[in-house]
Protein backbone atom coordinates (compact mmCIF):
# COMPACT_ATOMS: atom_id res chain seq x y z
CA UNK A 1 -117.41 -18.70 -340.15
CA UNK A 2 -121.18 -19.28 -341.16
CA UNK A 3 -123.30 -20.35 -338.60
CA UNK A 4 -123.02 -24.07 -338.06
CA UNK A 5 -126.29 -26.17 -337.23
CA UNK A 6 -124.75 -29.78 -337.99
CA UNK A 7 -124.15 -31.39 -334.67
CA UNK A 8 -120.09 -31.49 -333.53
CA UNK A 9 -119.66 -34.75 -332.00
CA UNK A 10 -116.01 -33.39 -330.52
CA UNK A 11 -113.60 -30.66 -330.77
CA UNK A 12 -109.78 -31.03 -331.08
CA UNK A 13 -108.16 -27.31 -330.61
CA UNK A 14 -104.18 -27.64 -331.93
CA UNK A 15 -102.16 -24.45 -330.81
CA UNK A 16 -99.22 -24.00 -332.25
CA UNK A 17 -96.82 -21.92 -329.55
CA UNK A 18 -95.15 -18.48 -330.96
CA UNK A 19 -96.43 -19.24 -334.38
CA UNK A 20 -96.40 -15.78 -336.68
CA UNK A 21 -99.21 -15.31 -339.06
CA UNK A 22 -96.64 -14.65 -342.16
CA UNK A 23 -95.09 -17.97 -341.08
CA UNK A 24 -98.25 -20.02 -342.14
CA UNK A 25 -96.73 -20.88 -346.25
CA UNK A 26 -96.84 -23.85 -348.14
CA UNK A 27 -93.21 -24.51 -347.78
CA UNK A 28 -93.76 -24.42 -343.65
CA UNK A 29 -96.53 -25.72 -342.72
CA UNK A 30 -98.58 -27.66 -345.38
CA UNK A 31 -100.77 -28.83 -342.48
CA UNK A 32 -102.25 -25.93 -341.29
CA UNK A 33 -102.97 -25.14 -344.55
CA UNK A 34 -105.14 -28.16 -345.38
CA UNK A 35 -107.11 -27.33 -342.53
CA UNK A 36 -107.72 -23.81 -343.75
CA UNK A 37 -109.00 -25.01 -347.29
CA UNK A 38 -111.95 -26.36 -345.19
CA UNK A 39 -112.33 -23.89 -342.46
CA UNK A 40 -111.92 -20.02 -341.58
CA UNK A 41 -108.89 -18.21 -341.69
CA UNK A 42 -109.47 -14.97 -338.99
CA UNK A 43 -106.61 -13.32 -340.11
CA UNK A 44 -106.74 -10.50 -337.77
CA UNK A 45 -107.17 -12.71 -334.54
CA UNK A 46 -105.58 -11.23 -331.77
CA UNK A 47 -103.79 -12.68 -328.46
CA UNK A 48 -103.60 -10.13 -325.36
CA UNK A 49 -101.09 -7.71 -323.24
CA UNK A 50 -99.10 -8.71 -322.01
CA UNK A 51 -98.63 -11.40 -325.24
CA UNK A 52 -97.06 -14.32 -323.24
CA UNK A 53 -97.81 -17.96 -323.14
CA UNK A 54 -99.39 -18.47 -319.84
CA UNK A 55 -101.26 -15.56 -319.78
CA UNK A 56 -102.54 -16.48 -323.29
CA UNK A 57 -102.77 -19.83 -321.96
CA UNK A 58 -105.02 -18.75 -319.29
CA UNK A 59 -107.10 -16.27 -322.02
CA UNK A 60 -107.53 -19.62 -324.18
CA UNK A 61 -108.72 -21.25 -320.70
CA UNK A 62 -111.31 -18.81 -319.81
CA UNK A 63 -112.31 -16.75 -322.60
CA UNK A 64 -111.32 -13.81 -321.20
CA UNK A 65 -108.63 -11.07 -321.02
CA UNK A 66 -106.16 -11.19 -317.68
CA UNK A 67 -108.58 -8.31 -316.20
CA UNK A 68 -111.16 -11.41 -315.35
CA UNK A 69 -108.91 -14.47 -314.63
CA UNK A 70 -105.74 -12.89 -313.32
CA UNK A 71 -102.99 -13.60 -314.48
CA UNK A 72 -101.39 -10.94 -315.52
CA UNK A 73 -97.77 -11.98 -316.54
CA UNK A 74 -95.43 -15.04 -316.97
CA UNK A 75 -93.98 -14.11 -313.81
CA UNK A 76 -95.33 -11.52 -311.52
CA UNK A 77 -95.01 -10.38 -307.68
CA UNK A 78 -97.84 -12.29 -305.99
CA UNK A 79 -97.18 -11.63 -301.85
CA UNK A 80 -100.01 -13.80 -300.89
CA UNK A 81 -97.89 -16.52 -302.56
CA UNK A 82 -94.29 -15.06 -302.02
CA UNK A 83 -93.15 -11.92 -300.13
CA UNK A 84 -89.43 -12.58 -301.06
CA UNK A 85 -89.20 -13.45 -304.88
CA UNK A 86 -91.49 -13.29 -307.76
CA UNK A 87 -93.57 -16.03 -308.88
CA UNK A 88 -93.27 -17.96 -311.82
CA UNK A 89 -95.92 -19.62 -313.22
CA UNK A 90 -93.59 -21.64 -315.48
CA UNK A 91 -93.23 -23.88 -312.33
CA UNK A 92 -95.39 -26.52 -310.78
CA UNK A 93 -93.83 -25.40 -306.91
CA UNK A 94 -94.68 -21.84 -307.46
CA UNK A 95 -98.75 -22.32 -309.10
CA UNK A 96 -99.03 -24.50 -305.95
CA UNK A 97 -97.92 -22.05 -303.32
CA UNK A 98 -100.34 -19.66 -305.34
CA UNK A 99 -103.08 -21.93 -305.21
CA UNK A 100 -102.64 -22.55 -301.38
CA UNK A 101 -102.59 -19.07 -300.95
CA UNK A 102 -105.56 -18.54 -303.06
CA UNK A 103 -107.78 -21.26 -301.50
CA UNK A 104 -107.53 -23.01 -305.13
CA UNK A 105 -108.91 -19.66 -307.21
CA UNK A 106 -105.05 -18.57 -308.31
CA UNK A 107 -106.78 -18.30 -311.53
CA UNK A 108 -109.90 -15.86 -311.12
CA UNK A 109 -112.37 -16.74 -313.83
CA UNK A 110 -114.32 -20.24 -314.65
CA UNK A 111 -112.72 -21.76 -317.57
CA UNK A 112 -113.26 -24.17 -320.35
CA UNK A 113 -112.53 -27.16 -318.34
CA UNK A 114 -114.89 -26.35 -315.80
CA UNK A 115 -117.83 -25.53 -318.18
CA UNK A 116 -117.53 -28.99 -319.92
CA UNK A 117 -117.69 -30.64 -316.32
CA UNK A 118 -120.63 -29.03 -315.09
CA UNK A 119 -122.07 -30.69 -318.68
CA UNK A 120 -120.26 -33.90 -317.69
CA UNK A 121 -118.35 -33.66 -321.16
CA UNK A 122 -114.72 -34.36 -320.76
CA UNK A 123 -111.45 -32.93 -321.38
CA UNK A 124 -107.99 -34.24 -322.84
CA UNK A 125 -105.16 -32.73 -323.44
CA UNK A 126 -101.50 -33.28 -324.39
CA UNK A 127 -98.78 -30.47 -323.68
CA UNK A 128 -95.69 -30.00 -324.46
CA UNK A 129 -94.95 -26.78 -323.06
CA UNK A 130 -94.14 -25.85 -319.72
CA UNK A 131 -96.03 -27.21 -316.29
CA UNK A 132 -97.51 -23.91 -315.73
CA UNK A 133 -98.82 -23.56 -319.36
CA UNK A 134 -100.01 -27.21 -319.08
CA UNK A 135 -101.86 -26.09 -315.55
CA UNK A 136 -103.21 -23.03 -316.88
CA UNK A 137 -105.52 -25.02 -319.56
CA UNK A 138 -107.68 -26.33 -317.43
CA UNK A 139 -106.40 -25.14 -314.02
CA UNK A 140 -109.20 -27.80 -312.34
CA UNK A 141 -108.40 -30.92 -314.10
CA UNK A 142 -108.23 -32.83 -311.32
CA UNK A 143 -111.89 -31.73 -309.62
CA UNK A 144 -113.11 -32.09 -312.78
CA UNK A 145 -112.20 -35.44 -313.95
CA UNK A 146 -110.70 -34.77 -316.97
CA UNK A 147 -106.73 -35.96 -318.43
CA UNK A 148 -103.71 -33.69 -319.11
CA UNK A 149 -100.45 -35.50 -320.19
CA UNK A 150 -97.09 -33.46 -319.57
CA UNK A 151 -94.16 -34.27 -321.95
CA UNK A 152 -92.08 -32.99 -318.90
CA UNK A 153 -93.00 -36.07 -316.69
CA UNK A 154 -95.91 -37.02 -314.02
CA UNK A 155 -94.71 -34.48 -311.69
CA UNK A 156 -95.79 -31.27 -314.26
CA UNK A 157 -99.65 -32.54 -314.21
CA UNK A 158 -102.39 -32.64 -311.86
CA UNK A 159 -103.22 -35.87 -313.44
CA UNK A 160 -99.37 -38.06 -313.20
CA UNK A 161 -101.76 -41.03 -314.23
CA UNK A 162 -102.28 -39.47 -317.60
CA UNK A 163 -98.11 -39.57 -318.17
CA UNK A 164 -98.13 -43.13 -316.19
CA UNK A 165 -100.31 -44.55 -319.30
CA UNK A 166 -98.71 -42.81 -322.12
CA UNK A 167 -95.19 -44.41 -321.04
CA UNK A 168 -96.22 -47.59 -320.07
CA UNK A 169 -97.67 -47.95 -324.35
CA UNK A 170 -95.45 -45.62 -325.99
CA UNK A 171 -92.31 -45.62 -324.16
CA UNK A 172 -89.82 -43.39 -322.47
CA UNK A 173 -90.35 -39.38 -322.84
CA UNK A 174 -88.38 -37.95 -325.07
CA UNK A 175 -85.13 -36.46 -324.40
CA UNK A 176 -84.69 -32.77 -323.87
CA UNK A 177 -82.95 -31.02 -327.40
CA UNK A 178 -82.94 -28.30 -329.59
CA UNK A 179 -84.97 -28.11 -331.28
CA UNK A 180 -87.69 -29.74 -330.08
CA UNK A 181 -88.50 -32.40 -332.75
CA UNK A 182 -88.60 -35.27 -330.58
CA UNK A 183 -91.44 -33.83 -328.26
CA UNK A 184 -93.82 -33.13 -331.81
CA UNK A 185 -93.93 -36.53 -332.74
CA UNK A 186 -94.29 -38.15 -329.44
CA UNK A 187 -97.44 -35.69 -328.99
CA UNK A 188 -98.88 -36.64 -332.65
CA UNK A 189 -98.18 -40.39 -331.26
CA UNK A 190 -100.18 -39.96 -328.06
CA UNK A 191 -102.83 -38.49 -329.98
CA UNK A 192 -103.44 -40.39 -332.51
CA UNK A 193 -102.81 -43.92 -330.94
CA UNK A 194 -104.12 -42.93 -327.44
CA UNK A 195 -106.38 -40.28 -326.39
CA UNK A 196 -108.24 -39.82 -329.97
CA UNK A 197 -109.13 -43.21 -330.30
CA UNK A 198 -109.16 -44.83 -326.66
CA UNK A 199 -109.91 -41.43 -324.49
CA UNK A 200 -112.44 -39.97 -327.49
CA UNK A 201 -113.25 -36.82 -325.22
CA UNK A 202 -115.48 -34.23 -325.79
CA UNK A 203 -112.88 -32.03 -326.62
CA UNK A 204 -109.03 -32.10 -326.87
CA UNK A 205 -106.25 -29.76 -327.22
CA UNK A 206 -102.77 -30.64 -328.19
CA UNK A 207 -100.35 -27.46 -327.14
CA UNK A 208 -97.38 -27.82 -329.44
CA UNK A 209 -94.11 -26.32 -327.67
CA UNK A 210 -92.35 -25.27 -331.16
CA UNK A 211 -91.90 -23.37 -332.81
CA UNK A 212 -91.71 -20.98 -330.01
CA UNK A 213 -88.84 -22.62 -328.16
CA UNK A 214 -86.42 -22.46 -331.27
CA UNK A 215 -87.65 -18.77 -332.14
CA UNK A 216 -86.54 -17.98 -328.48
CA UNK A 217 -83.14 -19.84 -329.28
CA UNK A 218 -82.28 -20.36 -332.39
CA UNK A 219 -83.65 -17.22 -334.33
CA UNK A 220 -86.83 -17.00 -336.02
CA UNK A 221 -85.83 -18.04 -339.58
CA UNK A 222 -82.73 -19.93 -338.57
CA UNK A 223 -82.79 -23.22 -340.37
CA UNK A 224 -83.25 -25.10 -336.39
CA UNK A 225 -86.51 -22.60 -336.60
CA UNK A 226 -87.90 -23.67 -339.77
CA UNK A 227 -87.15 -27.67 -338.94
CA UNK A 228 -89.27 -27.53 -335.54
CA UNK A 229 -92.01 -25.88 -337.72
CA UNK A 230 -92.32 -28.25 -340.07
CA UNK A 231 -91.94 -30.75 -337.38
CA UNK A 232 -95.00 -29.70 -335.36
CA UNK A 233 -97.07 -29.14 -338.77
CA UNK A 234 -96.31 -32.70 -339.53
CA UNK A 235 -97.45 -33.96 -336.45
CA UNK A 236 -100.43 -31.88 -336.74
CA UNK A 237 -101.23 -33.23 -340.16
CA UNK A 238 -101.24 -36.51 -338.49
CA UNK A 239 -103.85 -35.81 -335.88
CA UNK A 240 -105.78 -34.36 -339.51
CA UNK A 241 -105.19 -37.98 -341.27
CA UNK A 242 -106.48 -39.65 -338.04
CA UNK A 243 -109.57 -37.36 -337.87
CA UNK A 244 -110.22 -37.71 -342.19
CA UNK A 245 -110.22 -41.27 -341.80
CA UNK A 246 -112.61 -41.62 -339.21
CA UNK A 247 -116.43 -42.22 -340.38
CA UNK A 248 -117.90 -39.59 -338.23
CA UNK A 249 -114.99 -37.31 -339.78
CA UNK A 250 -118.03 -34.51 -340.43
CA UNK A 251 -119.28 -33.84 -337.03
CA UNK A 252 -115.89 -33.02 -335.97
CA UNK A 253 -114.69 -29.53 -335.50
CA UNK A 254 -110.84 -28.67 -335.75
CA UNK A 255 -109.38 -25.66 -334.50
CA UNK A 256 -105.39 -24.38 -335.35
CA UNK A 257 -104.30 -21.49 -333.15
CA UNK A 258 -101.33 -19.58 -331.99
CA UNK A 259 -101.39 -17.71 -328.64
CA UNK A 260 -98.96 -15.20 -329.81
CA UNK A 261 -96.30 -14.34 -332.12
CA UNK A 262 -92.56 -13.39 -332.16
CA UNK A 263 -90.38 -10.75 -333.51
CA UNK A 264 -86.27 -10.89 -333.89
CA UNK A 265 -83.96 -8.49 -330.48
CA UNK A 266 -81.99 -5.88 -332.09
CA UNK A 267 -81.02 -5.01 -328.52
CA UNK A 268 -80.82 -5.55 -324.84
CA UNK A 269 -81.80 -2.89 -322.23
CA UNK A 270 -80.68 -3.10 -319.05
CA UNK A 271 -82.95 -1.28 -317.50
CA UNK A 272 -83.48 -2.10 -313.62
CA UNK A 273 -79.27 -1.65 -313.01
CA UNK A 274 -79.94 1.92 -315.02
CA UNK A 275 -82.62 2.39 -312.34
CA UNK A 276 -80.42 1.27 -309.28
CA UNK A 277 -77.44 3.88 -310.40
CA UNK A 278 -80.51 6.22 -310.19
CA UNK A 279 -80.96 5.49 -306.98
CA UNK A 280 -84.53 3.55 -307.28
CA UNK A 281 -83.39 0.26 -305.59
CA UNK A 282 -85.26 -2.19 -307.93
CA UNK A 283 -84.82 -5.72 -306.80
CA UNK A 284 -85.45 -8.24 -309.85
CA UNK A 285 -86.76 -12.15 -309.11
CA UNK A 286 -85.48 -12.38 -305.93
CA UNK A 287 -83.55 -11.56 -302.91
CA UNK A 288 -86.18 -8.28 -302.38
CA UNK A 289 -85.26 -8.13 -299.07
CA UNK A 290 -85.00 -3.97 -298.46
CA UNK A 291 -85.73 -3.73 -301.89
CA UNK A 292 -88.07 -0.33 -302.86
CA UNK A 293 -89.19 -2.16 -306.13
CA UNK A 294 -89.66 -5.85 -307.58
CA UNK A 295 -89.29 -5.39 -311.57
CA UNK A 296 -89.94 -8.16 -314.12
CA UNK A 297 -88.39 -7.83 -317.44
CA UNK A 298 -88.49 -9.12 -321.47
CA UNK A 299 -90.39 -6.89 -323.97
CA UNK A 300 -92.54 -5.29 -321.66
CA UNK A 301 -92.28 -6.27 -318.00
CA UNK A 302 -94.09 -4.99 -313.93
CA UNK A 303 -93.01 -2.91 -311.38
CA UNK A 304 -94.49 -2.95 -308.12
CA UNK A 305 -93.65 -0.63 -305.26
CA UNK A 306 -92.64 -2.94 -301.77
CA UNK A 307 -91.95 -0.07 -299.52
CA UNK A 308 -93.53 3.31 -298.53
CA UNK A 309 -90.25 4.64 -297.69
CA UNK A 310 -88.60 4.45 -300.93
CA UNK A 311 -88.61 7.02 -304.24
CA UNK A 312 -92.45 7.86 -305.61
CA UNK A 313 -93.77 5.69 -308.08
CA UNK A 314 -95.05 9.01 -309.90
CA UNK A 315 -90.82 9.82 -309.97
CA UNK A 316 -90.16 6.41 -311.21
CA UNK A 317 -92.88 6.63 -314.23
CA UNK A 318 -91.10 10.02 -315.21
CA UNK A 319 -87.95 8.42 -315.45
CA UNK A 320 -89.21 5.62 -317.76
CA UNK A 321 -90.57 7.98 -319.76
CA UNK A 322 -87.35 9.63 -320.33
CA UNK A 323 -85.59 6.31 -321.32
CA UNK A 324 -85.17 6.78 -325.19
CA UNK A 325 -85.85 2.57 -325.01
CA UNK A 326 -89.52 2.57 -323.47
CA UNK A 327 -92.53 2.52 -325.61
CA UNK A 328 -95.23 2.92 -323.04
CA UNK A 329 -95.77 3.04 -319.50
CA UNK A 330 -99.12 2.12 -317.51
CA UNK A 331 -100.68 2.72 -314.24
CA UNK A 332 -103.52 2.76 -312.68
CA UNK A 333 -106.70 4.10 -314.49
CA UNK A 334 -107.16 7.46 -313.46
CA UNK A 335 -110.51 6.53 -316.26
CA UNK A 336 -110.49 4.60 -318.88
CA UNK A 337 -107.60 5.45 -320.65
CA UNK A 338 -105.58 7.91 -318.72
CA UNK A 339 -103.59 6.72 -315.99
CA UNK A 340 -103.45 7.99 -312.57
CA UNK A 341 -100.06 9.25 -313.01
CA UNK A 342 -99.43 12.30 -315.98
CA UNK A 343 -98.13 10.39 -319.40
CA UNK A 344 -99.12 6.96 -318.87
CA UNK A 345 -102.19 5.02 -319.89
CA UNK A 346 -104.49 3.11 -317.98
CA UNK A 347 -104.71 -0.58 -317.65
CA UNK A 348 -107.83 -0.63 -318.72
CA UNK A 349 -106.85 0.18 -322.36
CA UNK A 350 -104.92 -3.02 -322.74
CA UNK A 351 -107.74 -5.16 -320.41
CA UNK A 352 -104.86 -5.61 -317.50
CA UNK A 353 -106.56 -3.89 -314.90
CA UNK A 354 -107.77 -6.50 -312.26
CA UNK A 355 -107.01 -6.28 -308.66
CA UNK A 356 -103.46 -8.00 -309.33
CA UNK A 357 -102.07 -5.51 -311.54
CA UNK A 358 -99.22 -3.78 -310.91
CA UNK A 359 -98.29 -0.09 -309.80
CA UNK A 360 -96.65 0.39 -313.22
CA UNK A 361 -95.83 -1.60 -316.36
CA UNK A 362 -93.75 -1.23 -319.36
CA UNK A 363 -92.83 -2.03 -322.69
CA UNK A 364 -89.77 -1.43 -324.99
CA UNK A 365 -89.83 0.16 -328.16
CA UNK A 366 -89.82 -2.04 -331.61
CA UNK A 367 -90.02 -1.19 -335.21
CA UNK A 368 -91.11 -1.75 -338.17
CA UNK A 369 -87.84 -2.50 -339.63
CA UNK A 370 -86.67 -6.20 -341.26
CA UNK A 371 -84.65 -8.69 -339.27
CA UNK A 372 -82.04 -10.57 -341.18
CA UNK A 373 -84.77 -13.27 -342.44
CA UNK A 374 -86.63 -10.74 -343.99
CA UNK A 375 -89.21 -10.47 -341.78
CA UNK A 376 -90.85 -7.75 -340.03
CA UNK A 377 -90.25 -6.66 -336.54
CA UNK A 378 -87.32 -5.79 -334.04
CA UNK A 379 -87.80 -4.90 -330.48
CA UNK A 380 -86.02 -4.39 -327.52
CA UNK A 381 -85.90 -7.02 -324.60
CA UNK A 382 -84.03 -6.84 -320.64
CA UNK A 383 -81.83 -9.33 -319.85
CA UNK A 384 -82.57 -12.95 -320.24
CA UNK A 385 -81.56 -16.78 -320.91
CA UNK A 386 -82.80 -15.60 -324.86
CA UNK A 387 -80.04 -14.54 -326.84
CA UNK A 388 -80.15 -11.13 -328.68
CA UNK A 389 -81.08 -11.74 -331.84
CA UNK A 390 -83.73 -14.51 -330.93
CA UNK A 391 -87.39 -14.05 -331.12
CA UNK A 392 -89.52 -12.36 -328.22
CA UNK A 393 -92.78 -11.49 -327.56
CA UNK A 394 -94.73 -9.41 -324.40
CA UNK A 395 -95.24 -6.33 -325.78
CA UNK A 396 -97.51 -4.20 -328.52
CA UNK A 397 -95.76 -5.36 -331.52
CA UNK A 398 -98.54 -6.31 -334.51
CA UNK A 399 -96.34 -9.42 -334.78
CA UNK A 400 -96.61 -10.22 -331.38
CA UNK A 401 -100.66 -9.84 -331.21
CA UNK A 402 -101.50 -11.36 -334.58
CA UNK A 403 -102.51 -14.66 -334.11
CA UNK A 404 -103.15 -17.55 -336.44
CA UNK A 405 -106.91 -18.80 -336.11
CA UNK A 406 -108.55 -21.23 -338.12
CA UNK A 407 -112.33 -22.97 -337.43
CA UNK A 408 -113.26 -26.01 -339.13
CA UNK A 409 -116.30 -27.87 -338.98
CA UNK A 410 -116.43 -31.17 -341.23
CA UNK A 411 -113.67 -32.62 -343.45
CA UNK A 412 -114.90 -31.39 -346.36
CA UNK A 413 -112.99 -29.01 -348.48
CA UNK A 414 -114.02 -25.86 -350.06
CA UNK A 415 -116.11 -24.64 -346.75
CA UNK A 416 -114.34 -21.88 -345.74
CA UNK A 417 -112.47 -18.69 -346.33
CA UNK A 418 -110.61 -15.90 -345.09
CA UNK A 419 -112.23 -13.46 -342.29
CA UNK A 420 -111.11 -10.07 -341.24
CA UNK A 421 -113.55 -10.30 -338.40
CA UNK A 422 -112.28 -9.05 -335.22
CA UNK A 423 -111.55 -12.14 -333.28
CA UNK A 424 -109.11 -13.73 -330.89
CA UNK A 425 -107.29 -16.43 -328.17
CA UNK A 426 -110.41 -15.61 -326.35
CA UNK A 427 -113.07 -16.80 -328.61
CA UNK A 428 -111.51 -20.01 -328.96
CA UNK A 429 -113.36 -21.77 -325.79
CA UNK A 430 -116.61 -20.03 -326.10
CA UNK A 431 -116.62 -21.22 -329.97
CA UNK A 432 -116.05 -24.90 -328.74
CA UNK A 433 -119.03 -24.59 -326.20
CA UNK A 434 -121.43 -23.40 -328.84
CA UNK A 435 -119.89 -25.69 -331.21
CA UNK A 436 -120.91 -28.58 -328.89
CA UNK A 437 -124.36 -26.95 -328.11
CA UNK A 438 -123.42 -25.89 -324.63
CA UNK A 439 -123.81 -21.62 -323.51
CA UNK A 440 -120.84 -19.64 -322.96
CA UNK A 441 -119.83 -19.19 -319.33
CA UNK A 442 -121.36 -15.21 -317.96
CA UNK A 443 -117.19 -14.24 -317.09
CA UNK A 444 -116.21 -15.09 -320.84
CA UNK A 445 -115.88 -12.05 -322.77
CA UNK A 446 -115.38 -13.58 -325.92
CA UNK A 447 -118.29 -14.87 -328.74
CA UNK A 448 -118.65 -17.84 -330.74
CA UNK A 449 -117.14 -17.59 -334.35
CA UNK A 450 -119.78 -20.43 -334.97
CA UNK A 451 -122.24 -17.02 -335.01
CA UNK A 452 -122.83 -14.10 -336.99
CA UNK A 453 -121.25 -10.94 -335.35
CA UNK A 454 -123.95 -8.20 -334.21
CA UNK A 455 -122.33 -5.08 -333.79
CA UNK A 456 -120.26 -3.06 -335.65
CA UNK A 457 -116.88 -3.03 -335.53
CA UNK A 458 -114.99 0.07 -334.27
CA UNK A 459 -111.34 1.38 -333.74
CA UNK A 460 -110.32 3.61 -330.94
CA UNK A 461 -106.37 5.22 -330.47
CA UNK A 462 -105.71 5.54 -327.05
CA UNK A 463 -102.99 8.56 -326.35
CA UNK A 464 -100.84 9.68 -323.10
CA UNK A 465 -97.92 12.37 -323.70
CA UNK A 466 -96.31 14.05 -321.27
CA UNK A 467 -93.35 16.32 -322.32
CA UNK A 468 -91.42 15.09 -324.79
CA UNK A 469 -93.05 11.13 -324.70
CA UNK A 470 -95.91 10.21 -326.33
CA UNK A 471 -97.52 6.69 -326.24
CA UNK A 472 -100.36 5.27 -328.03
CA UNK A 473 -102.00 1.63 -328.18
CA UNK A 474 -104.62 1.13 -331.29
CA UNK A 475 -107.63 -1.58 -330.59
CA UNK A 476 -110.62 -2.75 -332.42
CA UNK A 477 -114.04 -3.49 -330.40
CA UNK A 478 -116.86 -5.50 -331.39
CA UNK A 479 -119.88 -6.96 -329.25
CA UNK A 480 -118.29 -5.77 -325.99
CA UNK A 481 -114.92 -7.31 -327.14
CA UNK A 482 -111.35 -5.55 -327.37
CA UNK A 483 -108.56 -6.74 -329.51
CA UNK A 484 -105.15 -4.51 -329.30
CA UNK A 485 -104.02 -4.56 -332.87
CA UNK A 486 -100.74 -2.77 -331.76
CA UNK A 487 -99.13 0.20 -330.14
């Protein structure tokens, strides 16, 4: 966007969960659109590997990729936390085992929420996702004295007054169904008669649960799908009549985001039981008792090796490699881009190496092809509560990475445009600091979109082949930032 010298009174981020770029259309989401007539569309914006919600979630948080802040999947072997199961940071038990474990730094990095406190600028925000995606925004809400409401009930936030107030003026939370209509408008409601007008923080982000939940569920274009977008555009485009008809309206800045996309199963690999009749012994969740491996699964998942006595991890990556299902297999960086074991690729290329990764990870192959709503992408996914032929995300997919990303500054219309910058999930907070004067936190790795770009920008193809595998992940860098566009 052009650089912005009007003062921003406040910033209110939207994020729209699982939301596909070709999904943004008049018919869908109206909304989103209006905002984009007055702001920048960065069409290319990326999210980051692997392309799940509380990583993302964390990347929004901190500005940064999971090498600096650590959290490196949705669910991940963490033995200071557990030696027995994996953790899942979907649940407000297992983030607070991590955290006692951690002495409070579970997540690695400063973040968003911290920044704004050390300005004494505060932070609001509504979620209707999951506890752990709700934590993961601003991981020290609590220390810093800022409000995060959990649709799921005062025992999913570290601040249970926040959920206290909301029910005591708008009444009981809404019901659990699918799709998730119910929990939209009761988030546009909070917002708009609540913590915009009554709370008026410095900034405030509204997390919007669908339509990921019904892509997961329902199928991406099923007509469920297409209802729970609408629904969360709606509510959206009542946070944007709220904000037009305010008379500071031009000083504040709107931001409408995805952290990932989707794309339809065409198939489910069951790929740790194909292991065990190999004879690698590949305990999944938990129970990992005598176990040589822990494995986490979807599109791409972690292996970790939990005994010294048990098959090579150098045997193991050969055998992925021979699965006609896998797409790519990392280790760690022998350098930058090779891994330490012949055929894979480094963490580094995909900005998961940190001193949490994993011994290996994977992801399953996807295509190009047309799912049966005409749109493009289907991938492989393990075993799950998602039903084949509902949407994923987690691995390389373009559809998975593109994000949708619009800045707006003002409510004027006619401001903006469309951007093929190189930009992404972790621009987003350092864009609201600038936005709001404030300097960019030294662990963020992203830049303000506020500012004109410096460098040029410049695409690199990563290879690893070893026999009859080959493997490559493309990315774009700019101004010391990386963006996977696919692999």
């Amino acid at each position: 966007m052009p650089e912005t010298t009007s003062p921003v009174s406040r910033v209110i981020v939207a994020v729209f969960d699982g939301l596909r770029v070709d999904m943004v259309r008049s018919d869908l989401t109206p909304n989103i659109l209006r905002l984009a007539k007055r702001g920048v569309w960065y069409r290319e914006a990326r999210s980051i590997f692997p392309s799940v919600t509380r990583v993302a979630t964390t990347s929004f948080a901190t500005g940064a990729p999971p090498s600096v802040h650590g959290i490196v999947g949705n669910a991940f072997y963490h033995r200071p936390a557990f030696t027995d199961r994996v953790l899942d940071t979907s649940k407000a038990p297992d983030i607070a085992a991590a955290e006692t474990a951690e002495a409070g730094a579970f997540v690695t990095a400063a973040t968003l929420g911290d920044r704004l406190a050390q300005a004494e600028k505060r932070m609001a925000v509504v979620h209707t996702g999951s506890a752990g995606s709700a934590y993961m925004i601003n991981p020290r809400a609590r220390r810093n004295g800022h409000w995060t409401f959990s649709v799921h009930g005062a025992a999913h936030t570290q601040t249970p007054e926040a959920v206290e107030e909301v029910v005591a003026r708008f009444g009981p939370l809404p019901e659990r169904a699918l799709p998730r209509l119910p929990d939209q408008s009761y988030a546009a409601k909070v917002m708009t008669g609540h913590v915009l007008p009554a709370l008026a923080a410095d900034v405030t982000v509204v997390w919007f649960n669908e339509p990921d939940t019904s892509f997961h569920y329902s199928t991406i274009g099923h007509a469920n799908s297409l209802m729970a977008l609408r629904a969360a555009d709606a509510a959206f485009g009542e946070i944007l009549d709220w904000i037009e008809a305010q008379p500071d309206a031009e000083t504040i800045a709107v931001i409408a985001a995805s952290d990932h996309g989707q794309i339809s199963t065409d198939g489910i690999v069951t790929l740790a039981e194909r292991a065990n009749a190999m004879g690698y012994s590949i305990g999944q969740n938990a129970k990992l008792e005598d176990m040589a491996f822990v494995m986490t699964g979807g599109r791409s998942g972690e292996i970790r090796s939990l005994s010294d006595n048990g098959p090579s991890l150098e045997r193991l990556a050969s055998w992925l490699m021979e699965q006609p299902e896998v797409s790519h297999v990392f280790s760690r960086g022998r350098n930058a881009v090779e891994g330490v074991i012949d055929g894979t690729l480094a963490f580094e290329t995909v900005d998961l190496h940190h001193s949490r990764q994993p011994d290996l990870a994977f992801v399953l192959k996807a295509t190009n092809d047309i799912d049966v709503h005409g749109l493009n992408g289907l991938g492989l996914m393990t075993p799950g509560d998602v039903p084949l032929g509902g949407g994923m995300h987690g691995g390389l997919h373009s559809a998975e990475l593109n994000t949708v990303l619009i800045v707006a500054v003002g409510a004027s219309d006619g401001a903006g445009g469309v951007s093929d910058r190189p930009a992404g999930i972790i621009d987003i907070a350092p864009t609201v600091l600038d936005l709001l004067g404030l300097p960019a936190l030294e662990t963020m790795r992203g830049t303000s979109l506020a500012r004109s770009t410096g460098g040029v920008a410049q695409r690199h193809l990563f290879v690893a082949e070893k026999g009859g595998f080959a493997q490559t992940v493309s990315v774009v860098e700019q101004d010391g930032r990386r963006f996977i566009l696919n692999g």
